[in-house]
Structure formats: structure tokens, C-alpha cells
PDB file of N, CA and C in Angstrom:
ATOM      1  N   UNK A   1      17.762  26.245  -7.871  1.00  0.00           N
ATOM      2  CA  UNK A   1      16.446  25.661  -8.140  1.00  0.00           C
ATOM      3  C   UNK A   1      16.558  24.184  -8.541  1.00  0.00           C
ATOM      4  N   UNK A   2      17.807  23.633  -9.046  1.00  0.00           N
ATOM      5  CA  UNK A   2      18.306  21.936  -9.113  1.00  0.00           C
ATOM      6  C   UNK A   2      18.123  21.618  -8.217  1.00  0.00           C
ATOM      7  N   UNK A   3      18.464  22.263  -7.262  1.00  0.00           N
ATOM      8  CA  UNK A   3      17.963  21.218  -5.693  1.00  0.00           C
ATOM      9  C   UNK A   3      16.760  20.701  -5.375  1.00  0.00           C
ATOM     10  N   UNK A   4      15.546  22.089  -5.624  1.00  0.00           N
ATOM     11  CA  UNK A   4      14.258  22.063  -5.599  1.00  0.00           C
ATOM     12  C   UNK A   4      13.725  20.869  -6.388  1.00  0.00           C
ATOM     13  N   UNK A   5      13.986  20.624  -7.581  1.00  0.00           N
ATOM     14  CA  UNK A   5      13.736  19.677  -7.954  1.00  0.00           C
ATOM     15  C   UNK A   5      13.994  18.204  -7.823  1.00  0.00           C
ATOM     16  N   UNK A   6      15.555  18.346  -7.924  1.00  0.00           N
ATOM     17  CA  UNK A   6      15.456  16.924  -7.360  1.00  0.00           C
ATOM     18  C   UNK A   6      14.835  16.274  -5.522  1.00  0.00           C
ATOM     19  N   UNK A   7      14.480  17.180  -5.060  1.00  0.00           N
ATOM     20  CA  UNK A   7      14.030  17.081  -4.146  1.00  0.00           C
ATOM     21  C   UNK A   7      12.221  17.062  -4.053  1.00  0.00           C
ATOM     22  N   UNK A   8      11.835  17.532  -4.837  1.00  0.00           N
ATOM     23  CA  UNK A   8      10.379  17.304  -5.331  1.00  0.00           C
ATOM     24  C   UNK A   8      10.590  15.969  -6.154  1.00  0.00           C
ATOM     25  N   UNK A   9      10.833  15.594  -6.704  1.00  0.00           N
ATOM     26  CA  UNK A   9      11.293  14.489  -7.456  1.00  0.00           C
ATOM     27  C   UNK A   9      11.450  13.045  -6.570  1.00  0.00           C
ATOM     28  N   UNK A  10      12.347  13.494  -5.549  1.00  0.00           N
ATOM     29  CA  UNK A  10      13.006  12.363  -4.293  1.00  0.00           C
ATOM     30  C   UNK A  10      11.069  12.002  -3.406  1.00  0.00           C
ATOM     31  N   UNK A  11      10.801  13.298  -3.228  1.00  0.00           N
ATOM     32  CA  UNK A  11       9.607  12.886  -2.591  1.00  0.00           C
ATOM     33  C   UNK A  11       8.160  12.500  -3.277  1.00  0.00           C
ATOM     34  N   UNK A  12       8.236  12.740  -4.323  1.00  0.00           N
ATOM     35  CA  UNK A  12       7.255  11.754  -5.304  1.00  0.00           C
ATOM     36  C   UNK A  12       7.484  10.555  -4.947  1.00  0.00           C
ATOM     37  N   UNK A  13       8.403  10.205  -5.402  1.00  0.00           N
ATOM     38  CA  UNK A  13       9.126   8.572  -5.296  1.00  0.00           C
ATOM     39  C   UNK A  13       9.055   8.135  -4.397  1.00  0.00           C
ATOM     40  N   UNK A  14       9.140   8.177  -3.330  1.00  0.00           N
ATOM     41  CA  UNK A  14       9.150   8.345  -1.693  1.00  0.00           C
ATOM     42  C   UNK A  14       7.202   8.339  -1.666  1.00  0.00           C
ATOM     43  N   UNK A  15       6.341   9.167  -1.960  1.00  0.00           N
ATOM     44  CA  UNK A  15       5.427   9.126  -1.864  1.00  0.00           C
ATOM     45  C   UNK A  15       4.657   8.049  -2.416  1.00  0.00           C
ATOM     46  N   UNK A  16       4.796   7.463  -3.631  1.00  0.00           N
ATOM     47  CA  UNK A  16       4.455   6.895  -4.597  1.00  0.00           C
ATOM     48  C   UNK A  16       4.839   5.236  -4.068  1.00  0.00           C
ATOM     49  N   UNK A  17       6.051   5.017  -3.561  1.00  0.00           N
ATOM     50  CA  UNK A  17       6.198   3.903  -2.917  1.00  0.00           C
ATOM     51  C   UNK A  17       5.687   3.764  -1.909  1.00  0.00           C
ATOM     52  N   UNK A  18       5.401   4.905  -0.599  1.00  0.00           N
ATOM     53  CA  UNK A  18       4.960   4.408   0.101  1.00  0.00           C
ATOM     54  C   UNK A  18       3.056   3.843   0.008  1.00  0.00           C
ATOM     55  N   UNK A  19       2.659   4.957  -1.027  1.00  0.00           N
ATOM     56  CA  UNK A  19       1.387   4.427  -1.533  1.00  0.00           C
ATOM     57  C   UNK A  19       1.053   2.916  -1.918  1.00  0.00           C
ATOM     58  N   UNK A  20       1.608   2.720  -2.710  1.00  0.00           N
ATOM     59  CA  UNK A  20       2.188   1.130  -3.242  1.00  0.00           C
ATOM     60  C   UNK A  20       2.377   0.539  -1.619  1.00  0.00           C
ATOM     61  N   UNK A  21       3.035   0.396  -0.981  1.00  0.00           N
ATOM     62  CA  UNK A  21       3.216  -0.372  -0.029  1.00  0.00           C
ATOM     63  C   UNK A  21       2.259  -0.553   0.844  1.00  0.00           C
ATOM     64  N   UNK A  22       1.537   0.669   0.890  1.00  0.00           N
ATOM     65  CA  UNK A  22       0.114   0.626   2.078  1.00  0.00           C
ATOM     66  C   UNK A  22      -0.965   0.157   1.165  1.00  0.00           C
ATOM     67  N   UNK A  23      -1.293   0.257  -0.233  1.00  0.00           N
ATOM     68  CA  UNK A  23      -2.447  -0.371  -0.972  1.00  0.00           C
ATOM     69  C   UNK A  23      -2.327  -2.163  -0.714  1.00  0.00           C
ATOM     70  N   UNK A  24      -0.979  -2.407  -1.043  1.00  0.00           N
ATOM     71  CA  UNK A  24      -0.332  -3.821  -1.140  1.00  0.00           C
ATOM     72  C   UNK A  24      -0.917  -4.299   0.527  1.00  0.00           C
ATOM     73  N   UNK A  25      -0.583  -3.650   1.222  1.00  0.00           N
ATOM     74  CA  UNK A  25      -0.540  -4.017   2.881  1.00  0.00           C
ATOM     75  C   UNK A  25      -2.336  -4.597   3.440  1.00  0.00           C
ATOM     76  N   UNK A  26      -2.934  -3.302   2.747  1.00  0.00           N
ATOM     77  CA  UNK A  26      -4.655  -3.431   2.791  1.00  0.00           C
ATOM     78  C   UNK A  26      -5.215  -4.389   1.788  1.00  0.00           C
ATOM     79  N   UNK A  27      -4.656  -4.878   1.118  1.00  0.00           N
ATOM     80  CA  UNK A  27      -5.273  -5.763   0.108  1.00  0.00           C
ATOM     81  C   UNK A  27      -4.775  -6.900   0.527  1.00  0.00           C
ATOM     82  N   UNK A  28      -3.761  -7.202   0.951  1.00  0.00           N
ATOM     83  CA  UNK A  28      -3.426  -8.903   1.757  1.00  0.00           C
ATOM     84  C   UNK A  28      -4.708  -9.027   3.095  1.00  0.00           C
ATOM     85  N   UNK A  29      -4.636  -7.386   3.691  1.00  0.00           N
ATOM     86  CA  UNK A  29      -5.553  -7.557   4.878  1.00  0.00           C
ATOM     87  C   UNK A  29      -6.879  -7.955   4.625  1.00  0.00           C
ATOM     88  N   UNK A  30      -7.664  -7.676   3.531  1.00  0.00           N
ATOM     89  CA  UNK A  30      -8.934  -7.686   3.077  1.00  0.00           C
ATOM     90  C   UNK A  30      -9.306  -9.434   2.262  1.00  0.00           C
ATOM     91  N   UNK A  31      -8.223  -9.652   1.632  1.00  0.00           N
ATOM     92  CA  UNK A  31      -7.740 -11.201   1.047  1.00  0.00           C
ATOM     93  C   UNK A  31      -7.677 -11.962   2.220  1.00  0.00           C
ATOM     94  N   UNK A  32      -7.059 -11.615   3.281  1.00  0.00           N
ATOM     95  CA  UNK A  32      -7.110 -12.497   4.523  1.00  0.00           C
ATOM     96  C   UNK A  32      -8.318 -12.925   5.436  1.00  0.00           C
ATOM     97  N   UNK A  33      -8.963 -11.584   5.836  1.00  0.00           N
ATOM     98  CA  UNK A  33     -10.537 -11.925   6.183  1.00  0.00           C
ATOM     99  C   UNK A  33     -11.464 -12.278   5.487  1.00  0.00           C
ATOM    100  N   UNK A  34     -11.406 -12.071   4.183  1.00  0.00           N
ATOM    101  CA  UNK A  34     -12.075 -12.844   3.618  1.00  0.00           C
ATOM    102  C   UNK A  34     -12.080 -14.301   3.678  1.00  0.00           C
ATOM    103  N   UNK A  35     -10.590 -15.037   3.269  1.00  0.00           N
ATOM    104  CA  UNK A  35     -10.435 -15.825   3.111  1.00  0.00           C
ATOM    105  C   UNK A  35     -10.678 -16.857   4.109  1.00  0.00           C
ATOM    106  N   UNK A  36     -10.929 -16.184   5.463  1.00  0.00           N
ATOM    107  CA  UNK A  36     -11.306 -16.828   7.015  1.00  0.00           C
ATOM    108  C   UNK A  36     -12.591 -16.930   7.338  1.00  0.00           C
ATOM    109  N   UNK A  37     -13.376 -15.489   6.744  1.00  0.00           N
ATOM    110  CA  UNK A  37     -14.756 -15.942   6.681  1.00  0.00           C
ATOM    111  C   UNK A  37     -15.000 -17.016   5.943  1.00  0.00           C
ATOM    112  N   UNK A  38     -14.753 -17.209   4.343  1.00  0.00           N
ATOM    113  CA  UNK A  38     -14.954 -18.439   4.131  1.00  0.00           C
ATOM    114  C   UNK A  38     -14.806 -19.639   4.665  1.00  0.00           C
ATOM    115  N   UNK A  39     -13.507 -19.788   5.123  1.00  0.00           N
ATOM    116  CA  UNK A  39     -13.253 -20.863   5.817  1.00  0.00           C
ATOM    117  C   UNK A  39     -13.935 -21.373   7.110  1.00  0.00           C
ATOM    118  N   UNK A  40     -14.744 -20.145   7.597  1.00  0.00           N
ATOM    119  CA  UNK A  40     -15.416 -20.526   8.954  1.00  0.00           C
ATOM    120  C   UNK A  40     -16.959 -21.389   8.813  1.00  0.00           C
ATOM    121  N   UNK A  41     -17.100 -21.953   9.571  1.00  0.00           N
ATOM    122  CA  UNK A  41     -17.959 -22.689   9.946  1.00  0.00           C
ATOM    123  C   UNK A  41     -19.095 -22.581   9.662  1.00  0.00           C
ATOM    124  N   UNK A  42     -19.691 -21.358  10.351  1.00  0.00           N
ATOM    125  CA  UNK A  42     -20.771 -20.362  10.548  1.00  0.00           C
ATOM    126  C   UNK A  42     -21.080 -19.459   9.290  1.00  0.00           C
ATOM    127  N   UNK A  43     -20.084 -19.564   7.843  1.00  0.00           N
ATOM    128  CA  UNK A  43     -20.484 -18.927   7.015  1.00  0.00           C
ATOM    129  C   UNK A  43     -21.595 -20.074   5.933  1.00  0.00           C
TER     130      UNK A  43
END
């Protein structure tokens, strides 16, 4: 059952980063269009 765990454990971590990495990823994306609408002309 040590295995089980560290293996529930491995994939938290694993989960948890990849969360972090895709929030991080969508929030540059959303910072970016924004930041272009402003910059445009037409706004």
C-alpha cells in the first residue's frame, strides 16, 4: 500500500503543476489581448 501512496502523491504533484502551468498559460493569453485591444486604434 507504500506504493499506492506514493503514487497518489506523484500524481497530485503532477496534477497540481500542471494546473499552475495552464492557469499561468491563460492569464498571459488574456493579458495579451487585452493589452492589443488597448493598443488598437479602433478602441
Amino acid at each position: 500500500m507504500a506504493d499506492l501512496g506514493n503514487i497518489h502523491r506523484y500524481l497530485s504533484e503532477v496534477r497540481r503543476e500542471y494546473l499552475l502551468s495552464r492557469a499561468v498559460s491563460i492569464y498571459y493569453r488574456v493579458w495579451f489581448i487585452a493589452d492589443t485591444l488597448k493598443n488598437a486604434p479602433c478602441a
